[in-house]
Each structure stands twice: as C-alpha cells, then as structure tokens.
Protein backbone atom coordinates (compact mmCIF):
# COMPACT_ATOMS: atom_id res chain seq x y z
CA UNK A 1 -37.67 -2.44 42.78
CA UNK A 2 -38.58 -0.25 39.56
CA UNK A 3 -35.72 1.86 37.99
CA UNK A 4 -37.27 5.26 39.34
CA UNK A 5 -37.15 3.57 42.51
CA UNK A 6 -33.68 2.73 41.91
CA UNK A 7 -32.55 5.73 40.96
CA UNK A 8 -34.13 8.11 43.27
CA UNK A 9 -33.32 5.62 46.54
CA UNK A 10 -31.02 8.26 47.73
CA UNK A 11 -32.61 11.36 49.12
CA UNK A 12 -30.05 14.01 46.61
CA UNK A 13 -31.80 11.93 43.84
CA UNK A 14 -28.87 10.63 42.12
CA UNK A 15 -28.92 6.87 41.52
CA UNK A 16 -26.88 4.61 43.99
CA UNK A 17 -24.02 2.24 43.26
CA UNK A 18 -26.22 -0.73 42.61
CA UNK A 19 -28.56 1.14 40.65
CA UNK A 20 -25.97 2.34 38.20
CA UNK A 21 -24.60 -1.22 38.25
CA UNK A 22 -27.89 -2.17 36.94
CA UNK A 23 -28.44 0.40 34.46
CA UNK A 24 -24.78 0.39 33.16
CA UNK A 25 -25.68 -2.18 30.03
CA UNK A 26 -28.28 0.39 28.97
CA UNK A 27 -26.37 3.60 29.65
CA UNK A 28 -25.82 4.34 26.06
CA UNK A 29 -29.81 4.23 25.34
CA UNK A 30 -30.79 5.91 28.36
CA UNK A 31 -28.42 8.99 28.72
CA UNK A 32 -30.79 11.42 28.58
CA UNK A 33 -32.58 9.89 31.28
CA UNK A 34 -29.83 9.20 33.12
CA UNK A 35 -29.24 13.20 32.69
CA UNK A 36 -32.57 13.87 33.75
CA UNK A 37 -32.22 11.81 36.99
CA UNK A 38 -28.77 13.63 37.78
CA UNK A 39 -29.83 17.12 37.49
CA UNK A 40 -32.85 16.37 40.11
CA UNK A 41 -35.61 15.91 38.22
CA UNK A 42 -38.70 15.02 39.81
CA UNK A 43 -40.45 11.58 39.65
CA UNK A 44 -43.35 12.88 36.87
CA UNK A 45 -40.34 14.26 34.63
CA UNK A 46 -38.56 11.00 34.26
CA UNK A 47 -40.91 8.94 33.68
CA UNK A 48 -41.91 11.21 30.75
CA UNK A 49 -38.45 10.69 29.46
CA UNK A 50 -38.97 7.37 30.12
CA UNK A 51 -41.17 6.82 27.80
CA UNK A 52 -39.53 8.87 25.06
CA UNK A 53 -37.21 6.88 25.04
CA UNK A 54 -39.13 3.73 25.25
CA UNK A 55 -41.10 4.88 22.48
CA UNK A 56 -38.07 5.86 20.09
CA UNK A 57 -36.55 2.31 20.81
CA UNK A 58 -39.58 1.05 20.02
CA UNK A 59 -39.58 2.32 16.87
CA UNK A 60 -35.89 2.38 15.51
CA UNK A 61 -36.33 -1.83 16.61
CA UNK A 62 -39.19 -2.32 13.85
CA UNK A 63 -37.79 0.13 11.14
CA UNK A 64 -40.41 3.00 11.71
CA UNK A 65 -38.93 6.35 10.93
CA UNK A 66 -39.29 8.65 13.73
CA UNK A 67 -40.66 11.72 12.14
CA UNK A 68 -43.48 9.49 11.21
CA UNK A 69 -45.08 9.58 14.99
CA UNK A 70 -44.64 12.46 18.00
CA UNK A 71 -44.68 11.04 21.16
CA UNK A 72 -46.35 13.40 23.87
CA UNK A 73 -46.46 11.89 27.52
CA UNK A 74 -48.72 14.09 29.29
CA UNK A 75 -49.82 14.31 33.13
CA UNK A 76 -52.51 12.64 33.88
CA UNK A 77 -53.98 13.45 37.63
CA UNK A 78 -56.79 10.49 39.36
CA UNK A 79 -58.17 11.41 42.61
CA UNK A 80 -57.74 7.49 43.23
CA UNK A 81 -53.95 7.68 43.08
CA UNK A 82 -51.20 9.32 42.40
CA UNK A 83 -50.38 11.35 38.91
CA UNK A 84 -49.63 9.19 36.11
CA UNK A 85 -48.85 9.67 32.72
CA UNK A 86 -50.93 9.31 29.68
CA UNK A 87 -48.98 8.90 26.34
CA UNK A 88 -50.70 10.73 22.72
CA UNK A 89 -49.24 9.45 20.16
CA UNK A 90 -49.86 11.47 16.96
CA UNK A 91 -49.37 10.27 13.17
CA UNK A 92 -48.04 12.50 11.53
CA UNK A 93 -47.13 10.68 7.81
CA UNK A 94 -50.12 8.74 6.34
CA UNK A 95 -48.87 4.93 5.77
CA UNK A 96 -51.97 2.35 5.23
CA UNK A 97 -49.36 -0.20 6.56
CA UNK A 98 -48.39 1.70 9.79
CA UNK A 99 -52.17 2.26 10.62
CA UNK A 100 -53.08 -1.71 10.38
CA UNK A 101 -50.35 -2.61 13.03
CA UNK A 102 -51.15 0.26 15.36
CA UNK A 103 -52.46 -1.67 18.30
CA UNK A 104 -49.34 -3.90 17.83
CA UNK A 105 -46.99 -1.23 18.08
CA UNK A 106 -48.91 0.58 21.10
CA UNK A 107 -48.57 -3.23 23.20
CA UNK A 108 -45.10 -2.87 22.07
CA UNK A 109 -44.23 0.44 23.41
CA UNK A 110 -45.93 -0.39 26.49
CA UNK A 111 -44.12 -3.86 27.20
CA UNK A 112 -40.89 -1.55 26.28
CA UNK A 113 -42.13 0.90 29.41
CA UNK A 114 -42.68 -1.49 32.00
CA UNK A 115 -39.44 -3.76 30.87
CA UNK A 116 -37.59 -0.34 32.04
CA UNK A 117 -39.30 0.30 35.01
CA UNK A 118 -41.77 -2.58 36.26
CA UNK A 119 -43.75 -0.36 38.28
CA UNK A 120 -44.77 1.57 35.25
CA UNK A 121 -48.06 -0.44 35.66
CA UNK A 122 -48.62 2.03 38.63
CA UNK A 123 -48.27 4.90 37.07
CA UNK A 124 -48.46 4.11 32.99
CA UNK A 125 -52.27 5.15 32.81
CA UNK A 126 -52.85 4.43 28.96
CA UNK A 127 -52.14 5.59 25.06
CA UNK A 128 -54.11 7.38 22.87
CA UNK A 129 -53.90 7.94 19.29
CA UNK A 130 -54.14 11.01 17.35
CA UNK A 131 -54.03 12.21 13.48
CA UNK A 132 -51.84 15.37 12.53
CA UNK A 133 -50.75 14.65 8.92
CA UNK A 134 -48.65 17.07 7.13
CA UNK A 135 -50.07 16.06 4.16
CA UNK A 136 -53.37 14.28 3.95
CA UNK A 137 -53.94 14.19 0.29
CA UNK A 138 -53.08 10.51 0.06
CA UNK A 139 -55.82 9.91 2.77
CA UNK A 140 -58.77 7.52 0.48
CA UNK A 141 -62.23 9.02 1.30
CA UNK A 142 -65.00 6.77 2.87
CA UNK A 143 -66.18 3.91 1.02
CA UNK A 144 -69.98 3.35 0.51
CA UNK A 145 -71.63 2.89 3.45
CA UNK A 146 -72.55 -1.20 2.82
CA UNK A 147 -69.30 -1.96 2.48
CA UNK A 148 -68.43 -2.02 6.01
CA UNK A 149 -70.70 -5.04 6.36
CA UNK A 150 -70.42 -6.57 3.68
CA UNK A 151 -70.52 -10.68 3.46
CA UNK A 152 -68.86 -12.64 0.55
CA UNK A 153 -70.87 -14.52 -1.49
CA UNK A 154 -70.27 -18.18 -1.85
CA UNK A 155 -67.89 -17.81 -5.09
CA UNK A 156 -66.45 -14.54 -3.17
CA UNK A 157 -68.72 -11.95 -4.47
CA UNK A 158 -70.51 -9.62 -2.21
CA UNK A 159 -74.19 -10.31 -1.99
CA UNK A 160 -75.48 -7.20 -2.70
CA UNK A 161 -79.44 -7.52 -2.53
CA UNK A 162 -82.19 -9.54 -3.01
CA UNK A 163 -81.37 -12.42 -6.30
CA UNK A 164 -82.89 -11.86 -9.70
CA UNK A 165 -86.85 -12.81 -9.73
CA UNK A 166 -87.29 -16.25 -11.03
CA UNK A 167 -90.39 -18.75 -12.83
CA UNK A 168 -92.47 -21.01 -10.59
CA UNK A 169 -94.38 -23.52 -12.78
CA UNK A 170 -97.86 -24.41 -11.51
CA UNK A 171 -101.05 -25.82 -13.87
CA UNK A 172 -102.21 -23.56 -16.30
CA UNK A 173 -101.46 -20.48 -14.73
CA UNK A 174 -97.49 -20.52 -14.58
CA UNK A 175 -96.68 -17.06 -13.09
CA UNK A 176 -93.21 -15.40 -12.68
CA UNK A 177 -92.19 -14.75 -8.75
CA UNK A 178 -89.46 -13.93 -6.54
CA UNK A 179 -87.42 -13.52 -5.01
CA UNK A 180 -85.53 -16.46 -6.42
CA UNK A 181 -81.85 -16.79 -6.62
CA UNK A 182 -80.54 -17.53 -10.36
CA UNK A 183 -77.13 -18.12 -10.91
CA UNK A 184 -75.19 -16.04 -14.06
CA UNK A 185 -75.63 -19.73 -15.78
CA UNK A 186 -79.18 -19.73 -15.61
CA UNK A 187 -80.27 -16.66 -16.82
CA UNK A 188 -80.63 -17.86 -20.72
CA UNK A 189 -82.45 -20.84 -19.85
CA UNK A 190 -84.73 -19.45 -18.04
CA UNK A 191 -85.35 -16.33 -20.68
CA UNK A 192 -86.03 -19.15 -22.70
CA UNK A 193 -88.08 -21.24 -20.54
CA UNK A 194 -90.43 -18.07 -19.62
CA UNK A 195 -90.47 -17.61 -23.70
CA UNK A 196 -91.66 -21.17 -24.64
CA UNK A 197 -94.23 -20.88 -21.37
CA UNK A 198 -95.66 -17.57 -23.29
CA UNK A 199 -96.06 -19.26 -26.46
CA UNK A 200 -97.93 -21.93 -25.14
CA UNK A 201 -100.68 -19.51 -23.06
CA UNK A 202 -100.56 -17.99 -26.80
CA UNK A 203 -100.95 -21.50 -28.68
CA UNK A 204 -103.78 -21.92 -26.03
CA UNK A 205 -105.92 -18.66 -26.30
CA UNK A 206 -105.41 -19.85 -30.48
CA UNK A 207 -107.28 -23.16 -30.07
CA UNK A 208 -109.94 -21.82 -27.88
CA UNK A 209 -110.45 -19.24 -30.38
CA UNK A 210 -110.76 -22.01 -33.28
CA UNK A 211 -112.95 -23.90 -31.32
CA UNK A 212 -115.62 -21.50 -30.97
CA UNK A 213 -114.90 -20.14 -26.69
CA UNK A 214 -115.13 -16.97 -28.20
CA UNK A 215 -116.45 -15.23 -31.13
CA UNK A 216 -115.58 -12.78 -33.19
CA UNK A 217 -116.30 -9.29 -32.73
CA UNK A 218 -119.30 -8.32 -34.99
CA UNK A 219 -120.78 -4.73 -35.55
CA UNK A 220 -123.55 -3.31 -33.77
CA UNK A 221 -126.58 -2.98 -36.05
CA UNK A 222 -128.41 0.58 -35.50
C-alpha cells in the first residue's frame, strides 16, 4: 500500500495508527505533507507536495542549492486514466556542471518519489525541463556548426577536410594530384621533391634544345 493510500485509508482523510507508525521516522522531512494530509487535502494536492518535497531532498542530499531549480508539479489529465502529475523543473542559475548531470538528477528525484509512495508509478506521469535564468550572460553562444560532429584525428586533432594535395611519380610526366594525406613531417620533403622533379623537366627541355628538337626562333624575312 502507497503512502497516499495510507494516509487517506480513513474516510475523514487523516492517516490511521499504522500509517503514522510508518511515517513517524520521516515526520521531520515530511511535515508539510503531513499538514497537507490533516487539513483534508485532496489526493492531486498531496502528491504535489509530495514531490516538493521529494525534489528538495533530492537536492539538499547532493549539495545543489535550492534557489538554483523551481520545482512546479502541475496536473496533468489522460483520458486513459486518472489525473497525474507532471513535474517542470526550471533552471534558474546557469552552472555548466549542473546541466551535464541533469538526467542523473531527474532519475534521482524520481526514485526519491516512488521510494515515498510506490504507487507514484500510477500517477508520476513524467519531468520536463525548462530554462528561466536570472542572468544569462554567462550562457557561451553556439559553437560552429561542424563541431557537433566532429571526429578526432588519429594524434587527437579534428580532421577538418580533405588532406593537403600530394606528388604521384609516373614516367616522364610526373604530375601533382590529390587528394593525398601528408603528414606536418612531410611537407618539406615533398616541397623539395616537387622542386628537384621541376628542375629535371627543366634540365630536359635544355638538352632537347642543345640537341637540335627545336630551333631557334628566326625573323620573318618580308
């Protein structure tokens, strides 16, 4: 049997003996729900001060300050079931380190809820998350837009693009192509290597010109 159960097994709504036998070692936690049982509240209202307090406990337990997130359990109607309650959780202080364990902390509020009552997983229909920062001039602006999918490069670099173009020897007619990875080693030698290629096509067009392939340019005779 769930605590709501518990407490509203008596028809005036006040819990019964057993059920404030069983919620005595958390009295001092729960008074306000305890309060909120008392004065006749209905089902709907206590389990929104349920998880108020679930939610506070929540955070005092993993040293979050409490101004840093409003927690707004709202009424949430199904035509499949019963009303439930849907919890909005806005941020209201901008912490980089509070946003990375968000989905931890929202599995943690909700084990809190149903470790209360166990039939919260009746009526517990979700969390949502919300940003209303006071101040949101910390906030970074978005990064370029390749950087969401962005791979690391085998020495941890990003790879970028296509690699630098590089030389593909072949006869007489050694050509540069690419694309062609060269490493930030390579680059000299092969500045070099494309230089000493060049002076040989030059070396060659010189001995072809010595040996008579081609002729000088003489002047037209009128």
């Amino acid at each position: 049997m769930g605590m709501l159960q518990r407490m509203f097994a008596r028809s005036g709504g006040t819990p019964s003996g057993a059920a404030a036998a069983a919620a005595a070692p958390n009295r001092s936690s729960h008074s306000r729900l305890a309060a909120s049982t008392q004065d006749g509240g209905t089902p709907q209202t206590v389990r929104k001060e349920l998880v108020r307090v679930a939610a506070r406990d929540t955070l005092l337990q993993h040293g979050i300050p409490l101004h840093w997130i409003r927690v707004d359990p709202l009424t949430m109607a199904s035509r499949n079931r019963e009303h439930g309650v849907h919890v909005r959780l806005s941020v209201l202080h901008w912490e980089p380190q509070l946003l990375q364990y968000t989905v931890a902390l929202q599995q943690q509020m909700q084990d809190r809820v149903q470790a209360m009552d166990p039939a919260a997983e009746g009526w517990l229909m979700g969390m949502s998350w919300q940003f209303e920062l006071t101040d949101d001039s910390a906030c970074p602006p978005l990064p370029p837009p390749g950087s969401w999918t962005v791979q690391p490069g085998a020495e941890g670099r990003p790879v970028a693009g296509p690699a630098a173009a590089g030389v593909v020897e072949g006869g007489s007619a050694d050509v540069i192509s690419g694309p062609t990875r060269i490493g930030p080693d390579g680059t000299a030698d092969t500045r070099r290597r494309l230089e000493q290629l060049l002076g040989e096509r030059d070396a060659a067009f010189r001995r072809a010109d010595d040996d008579g392939g081609f002729e000088k340019t003489q002047p037209m005779k009128l």
